[in-house]
C-alpha atoms as a PDB file:
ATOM      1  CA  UNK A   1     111.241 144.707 113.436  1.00  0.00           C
ATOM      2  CA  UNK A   2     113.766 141.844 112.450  1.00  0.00           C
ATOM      3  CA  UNK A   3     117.381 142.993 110.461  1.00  0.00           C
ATOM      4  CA  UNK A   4     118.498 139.895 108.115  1.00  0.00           C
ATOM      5  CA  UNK A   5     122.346 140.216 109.267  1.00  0.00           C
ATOM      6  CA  UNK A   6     123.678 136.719 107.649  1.00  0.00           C
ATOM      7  CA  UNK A   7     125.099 138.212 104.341  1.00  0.00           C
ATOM      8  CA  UNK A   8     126.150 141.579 106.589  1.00  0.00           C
ATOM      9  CA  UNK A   9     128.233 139.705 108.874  1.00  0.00           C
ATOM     10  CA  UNK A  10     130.215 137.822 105.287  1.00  0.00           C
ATOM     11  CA  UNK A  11     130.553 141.204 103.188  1.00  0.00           C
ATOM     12  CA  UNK A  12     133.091 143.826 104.677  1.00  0.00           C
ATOM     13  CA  UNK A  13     131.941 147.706 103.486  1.00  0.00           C
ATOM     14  CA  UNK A  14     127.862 146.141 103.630  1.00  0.00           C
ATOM     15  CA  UNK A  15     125.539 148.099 105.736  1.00  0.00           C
ATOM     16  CA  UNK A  16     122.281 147.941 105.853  1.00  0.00           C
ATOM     17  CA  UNK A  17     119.758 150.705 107.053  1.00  0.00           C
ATOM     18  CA  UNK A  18     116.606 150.725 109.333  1.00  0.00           C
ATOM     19  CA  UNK A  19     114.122 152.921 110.472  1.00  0.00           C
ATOM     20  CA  UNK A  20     110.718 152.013 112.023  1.00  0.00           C
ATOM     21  CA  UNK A  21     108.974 152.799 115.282  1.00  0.00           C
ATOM     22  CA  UNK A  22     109.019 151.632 118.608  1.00  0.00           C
ATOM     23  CA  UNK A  23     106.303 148.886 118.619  1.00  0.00           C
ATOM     24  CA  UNK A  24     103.641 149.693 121.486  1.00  0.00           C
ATOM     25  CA  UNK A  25     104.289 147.084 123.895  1.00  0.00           C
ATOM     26  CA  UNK A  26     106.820 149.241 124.903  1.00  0.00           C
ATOM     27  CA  UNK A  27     104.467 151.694 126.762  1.00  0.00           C
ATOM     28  CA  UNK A  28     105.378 151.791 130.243  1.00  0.00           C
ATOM     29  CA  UNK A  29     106.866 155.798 129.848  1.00  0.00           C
ATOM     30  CA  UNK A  30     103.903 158.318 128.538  1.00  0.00           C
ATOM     31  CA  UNK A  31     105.390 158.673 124.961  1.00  0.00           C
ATOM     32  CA  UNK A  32     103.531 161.100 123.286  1.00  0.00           C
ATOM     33  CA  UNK A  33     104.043 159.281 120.248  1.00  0.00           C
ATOM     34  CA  UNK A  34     106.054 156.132 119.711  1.00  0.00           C
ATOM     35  CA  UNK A  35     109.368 156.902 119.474  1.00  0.00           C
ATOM     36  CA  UNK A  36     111.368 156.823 115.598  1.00  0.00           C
ATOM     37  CA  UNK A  37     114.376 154.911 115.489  1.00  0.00           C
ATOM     38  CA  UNK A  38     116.647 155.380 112.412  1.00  0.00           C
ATOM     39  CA  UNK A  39     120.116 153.967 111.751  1.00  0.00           C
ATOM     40  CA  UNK A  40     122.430 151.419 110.303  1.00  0.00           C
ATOM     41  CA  UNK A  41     124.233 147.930 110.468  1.00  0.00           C
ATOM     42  CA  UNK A  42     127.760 148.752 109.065  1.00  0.00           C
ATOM     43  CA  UNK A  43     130.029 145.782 108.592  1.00  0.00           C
ATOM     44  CA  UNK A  44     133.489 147.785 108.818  1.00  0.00           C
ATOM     45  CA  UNK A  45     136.556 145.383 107.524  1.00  0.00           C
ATOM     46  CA  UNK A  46     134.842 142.908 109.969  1.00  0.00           C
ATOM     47  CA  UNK A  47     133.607 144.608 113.009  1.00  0.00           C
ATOM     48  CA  UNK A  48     129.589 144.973 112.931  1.00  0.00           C
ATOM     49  CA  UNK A  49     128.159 148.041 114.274  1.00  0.00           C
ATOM     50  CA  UNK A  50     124.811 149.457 115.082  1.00  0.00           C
ATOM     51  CA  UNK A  51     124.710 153.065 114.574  1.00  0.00           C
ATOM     52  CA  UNK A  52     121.367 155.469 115.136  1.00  0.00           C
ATOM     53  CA  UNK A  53     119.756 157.278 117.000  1.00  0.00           C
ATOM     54  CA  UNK A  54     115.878 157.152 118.862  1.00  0.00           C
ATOM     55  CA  UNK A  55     113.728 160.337 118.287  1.00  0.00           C
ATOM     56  CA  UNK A  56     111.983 160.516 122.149  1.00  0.00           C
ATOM     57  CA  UNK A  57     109.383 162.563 123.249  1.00  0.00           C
ATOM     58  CA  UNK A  58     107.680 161.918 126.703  1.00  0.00           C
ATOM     59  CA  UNK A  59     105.202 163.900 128.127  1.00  0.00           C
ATOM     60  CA  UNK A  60     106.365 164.341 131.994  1.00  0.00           C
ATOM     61  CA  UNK A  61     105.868 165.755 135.075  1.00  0.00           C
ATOM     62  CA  UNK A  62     108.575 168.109 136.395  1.00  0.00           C
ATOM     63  CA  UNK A  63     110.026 166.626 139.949  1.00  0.00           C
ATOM     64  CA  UNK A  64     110.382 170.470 141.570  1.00  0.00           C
ATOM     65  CA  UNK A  65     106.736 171.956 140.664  1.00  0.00           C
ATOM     66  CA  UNK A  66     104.908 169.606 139.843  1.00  0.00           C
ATOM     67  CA  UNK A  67     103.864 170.967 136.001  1.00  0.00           C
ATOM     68  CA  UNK A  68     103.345 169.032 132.863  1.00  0.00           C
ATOM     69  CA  UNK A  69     105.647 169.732 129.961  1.00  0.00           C
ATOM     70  CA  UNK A  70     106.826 168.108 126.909  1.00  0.00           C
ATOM     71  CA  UNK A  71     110.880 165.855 126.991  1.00  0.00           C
ATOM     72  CA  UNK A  72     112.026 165.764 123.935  1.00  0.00           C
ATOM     73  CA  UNK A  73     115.791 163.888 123.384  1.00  0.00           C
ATOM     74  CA  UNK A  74     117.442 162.009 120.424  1.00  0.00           C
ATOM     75  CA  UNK A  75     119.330 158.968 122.180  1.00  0.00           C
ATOM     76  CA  UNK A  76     122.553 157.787 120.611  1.00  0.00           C
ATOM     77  CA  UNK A  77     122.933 154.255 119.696  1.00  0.00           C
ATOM     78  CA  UNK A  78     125.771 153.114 118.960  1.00  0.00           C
ATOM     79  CA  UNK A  79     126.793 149.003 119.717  1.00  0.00           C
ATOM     80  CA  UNK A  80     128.911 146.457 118.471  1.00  0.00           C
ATOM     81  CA  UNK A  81     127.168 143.302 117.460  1.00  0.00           C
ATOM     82  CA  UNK A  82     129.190 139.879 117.308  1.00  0.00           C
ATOM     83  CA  UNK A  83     128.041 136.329 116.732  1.00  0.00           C
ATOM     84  CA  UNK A  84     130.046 134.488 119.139  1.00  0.00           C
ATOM     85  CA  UNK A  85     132.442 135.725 121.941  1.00  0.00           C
ATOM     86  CA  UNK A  86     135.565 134.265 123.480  1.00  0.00           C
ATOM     87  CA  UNK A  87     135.102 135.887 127.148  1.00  0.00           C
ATOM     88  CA  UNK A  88     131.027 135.397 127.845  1.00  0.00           C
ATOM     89  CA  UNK A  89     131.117 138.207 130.661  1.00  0.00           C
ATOM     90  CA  UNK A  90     132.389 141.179 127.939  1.00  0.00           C
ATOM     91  CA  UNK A  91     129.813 143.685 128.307  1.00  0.00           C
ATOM     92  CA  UNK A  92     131.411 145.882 125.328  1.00  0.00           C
ATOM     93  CA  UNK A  93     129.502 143.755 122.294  1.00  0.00           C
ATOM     94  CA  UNK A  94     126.119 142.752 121.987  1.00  0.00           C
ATOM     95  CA  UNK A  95     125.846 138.724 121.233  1.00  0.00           C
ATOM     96  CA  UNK A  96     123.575 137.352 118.788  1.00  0.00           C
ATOM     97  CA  UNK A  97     121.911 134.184 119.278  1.00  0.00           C
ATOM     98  CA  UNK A  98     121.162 134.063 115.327  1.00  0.00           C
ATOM     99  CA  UNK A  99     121.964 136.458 112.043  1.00  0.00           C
ATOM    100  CA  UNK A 100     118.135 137.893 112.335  1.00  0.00           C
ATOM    101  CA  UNK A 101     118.350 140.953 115.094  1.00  0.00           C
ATOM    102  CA  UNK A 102     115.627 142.450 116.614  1.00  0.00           C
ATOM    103  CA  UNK A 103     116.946 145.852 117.978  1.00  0.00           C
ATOM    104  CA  UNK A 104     113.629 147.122 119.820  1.00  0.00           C
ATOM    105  CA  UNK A 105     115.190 145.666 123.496  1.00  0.00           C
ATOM    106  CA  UNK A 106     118.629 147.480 122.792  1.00  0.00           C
ATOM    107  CA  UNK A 107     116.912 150.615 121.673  1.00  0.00           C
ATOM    108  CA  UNK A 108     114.020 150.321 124.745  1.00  0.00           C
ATOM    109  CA  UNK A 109     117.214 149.936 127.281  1.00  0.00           C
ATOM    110  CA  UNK A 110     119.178 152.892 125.292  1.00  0.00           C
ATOM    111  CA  UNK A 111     116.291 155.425 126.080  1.00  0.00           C
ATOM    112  CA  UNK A 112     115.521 153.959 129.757  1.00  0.00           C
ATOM    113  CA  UNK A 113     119.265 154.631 130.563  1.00  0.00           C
ATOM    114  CA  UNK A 114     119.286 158.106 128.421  1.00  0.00           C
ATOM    115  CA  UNK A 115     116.611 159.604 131.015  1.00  0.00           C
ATOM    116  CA  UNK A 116     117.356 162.093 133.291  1.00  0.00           C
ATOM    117  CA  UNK A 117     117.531 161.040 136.822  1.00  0.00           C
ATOM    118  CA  UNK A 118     115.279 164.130 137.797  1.00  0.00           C
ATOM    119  CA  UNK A 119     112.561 165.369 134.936  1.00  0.00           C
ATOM    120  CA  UNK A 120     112.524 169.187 135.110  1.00  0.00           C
ATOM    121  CA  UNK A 121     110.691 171.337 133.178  1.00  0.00           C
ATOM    122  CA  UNK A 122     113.738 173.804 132.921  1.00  0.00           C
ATOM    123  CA  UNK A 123     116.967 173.696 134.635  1.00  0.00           C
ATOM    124  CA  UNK A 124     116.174 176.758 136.739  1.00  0.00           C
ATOM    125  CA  UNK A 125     112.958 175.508 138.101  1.00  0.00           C
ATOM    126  CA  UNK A 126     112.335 177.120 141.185  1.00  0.00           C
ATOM    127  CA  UNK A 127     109.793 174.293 142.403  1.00  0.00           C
ATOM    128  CA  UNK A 128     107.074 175.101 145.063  1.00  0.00           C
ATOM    129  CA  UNK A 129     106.695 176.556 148.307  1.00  0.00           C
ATOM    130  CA  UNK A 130     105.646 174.754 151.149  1.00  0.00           C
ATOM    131  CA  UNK A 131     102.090 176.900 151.162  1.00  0.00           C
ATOM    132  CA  UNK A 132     101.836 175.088 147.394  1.00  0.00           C
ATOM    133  CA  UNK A 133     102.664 178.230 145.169  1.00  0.00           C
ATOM    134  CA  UNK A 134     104.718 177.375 142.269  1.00  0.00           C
ATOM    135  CA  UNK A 135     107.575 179.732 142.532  1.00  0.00           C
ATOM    136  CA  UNK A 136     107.958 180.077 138.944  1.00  0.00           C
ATOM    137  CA  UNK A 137     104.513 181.302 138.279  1.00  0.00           C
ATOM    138  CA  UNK A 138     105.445 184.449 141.355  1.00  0.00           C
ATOM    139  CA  UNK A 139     106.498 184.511 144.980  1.00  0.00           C
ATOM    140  CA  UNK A 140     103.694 183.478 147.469  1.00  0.00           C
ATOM    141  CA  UNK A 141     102.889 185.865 150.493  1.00  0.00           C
ATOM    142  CA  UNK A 142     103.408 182.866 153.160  1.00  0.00           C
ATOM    143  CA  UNK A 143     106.136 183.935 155.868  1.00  0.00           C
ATOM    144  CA  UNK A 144     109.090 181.305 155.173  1.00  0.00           C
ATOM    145  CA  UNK A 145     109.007 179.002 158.448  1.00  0.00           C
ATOM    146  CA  UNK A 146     111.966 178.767 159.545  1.00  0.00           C
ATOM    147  CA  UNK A 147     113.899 175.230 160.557  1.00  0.00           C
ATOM    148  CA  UNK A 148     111.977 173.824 163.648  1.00  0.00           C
ATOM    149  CA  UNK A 149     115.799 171.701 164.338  1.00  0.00           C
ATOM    150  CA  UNK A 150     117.449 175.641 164.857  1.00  0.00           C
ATOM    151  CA  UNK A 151     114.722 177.075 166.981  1.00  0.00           C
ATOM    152  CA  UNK A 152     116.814 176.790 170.264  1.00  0.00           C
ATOM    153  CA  UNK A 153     119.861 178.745 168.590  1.00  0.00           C
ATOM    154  CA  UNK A 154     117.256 181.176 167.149  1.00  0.00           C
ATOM    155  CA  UNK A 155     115.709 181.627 170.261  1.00  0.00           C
ATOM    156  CA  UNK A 156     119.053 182.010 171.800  1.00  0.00           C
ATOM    157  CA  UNK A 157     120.142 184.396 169.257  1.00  0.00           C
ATOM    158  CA  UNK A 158     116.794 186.669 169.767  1.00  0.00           C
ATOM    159  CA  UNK A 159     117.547 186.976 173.895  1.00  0.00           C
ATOM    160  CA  UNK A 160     119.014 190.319 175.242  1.00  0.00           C
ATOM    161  CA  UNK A 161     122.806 190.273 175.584  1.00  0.00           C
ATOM    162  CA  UNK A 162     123.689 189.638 178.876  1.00  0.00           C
END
């Protein structure tokens, strides 16, 4: 989806609203359904912002046991959009080759970086045992093994007192 910002960017107090969905070529995460992105350009006494948020829901697979479950987030967006910049290497605005914006790669790299760095399926996931019994479903009946790198001080430990 393409914003027309020319007449945005020459009219302080304009804004202009959006809302749409993420087109599918953006399919490398298992949405469950595209995700709906809803917002605003706001043209603020000069200073052009992008304000919304991204409605994401993800079907995953939780990193401690292993079980499927639905991720559901609403990702901020919130950038300031310029069409020319006096210091090229200021990562704090977003530069505009032209007046029509297409926000979908802003938005795609807004939800990439808004993902957890480990997908659980709640925060006090108690993962699996070693035998392969999730630990939130019950405890398994395998003896816990203990650490083969502490045998020697277990084994010392175990010996009669001299």
């Amino acid at each position: 989806m393409y914003l027309e910002l020319a007449s945005l960017f020459e009219n302080p107090g304009m804004s202009v609203p959006f809302g749409y969905r993420l087109p599918a070529r953006y399919d490398e995460l298992p949405f469950v359904c595209a995700p709906e992105i809803s917002g605003q350009v706001k043209n603020r006494t000069g200073v052009v912002t992008l304000e919304g948020r991204a409605k994401v829901e993800l079907c995953a697979a939780c990193d401690r046991c292993a079980a499927g479950f639905d991720y559901h987030d609403e990702v901020p967006l919130l950038h300031t959009l310029v069409l020319s910049l006096n210091d090229e290497d200021n990562s704090d605005f977003i530069l505009l080759e032209s007046s029509r914006f297409c926000p979908d790669d802003l938005v795609w790299d807004d939800i990439v970086l808004s993902l957890p760095t480990k997908m659980l399926c709640r925060p006090d996931c108690a993962g699996l045992c070693t035998c392969g019994q999730n630990l939130n479903e019950g405890a398994c009946a395998c003896k816990p093994e203990g650490d083969p790198r502490l045998a020697k001080l277990k084994q010392l430990l175990d010996s009669p007192a001299i």
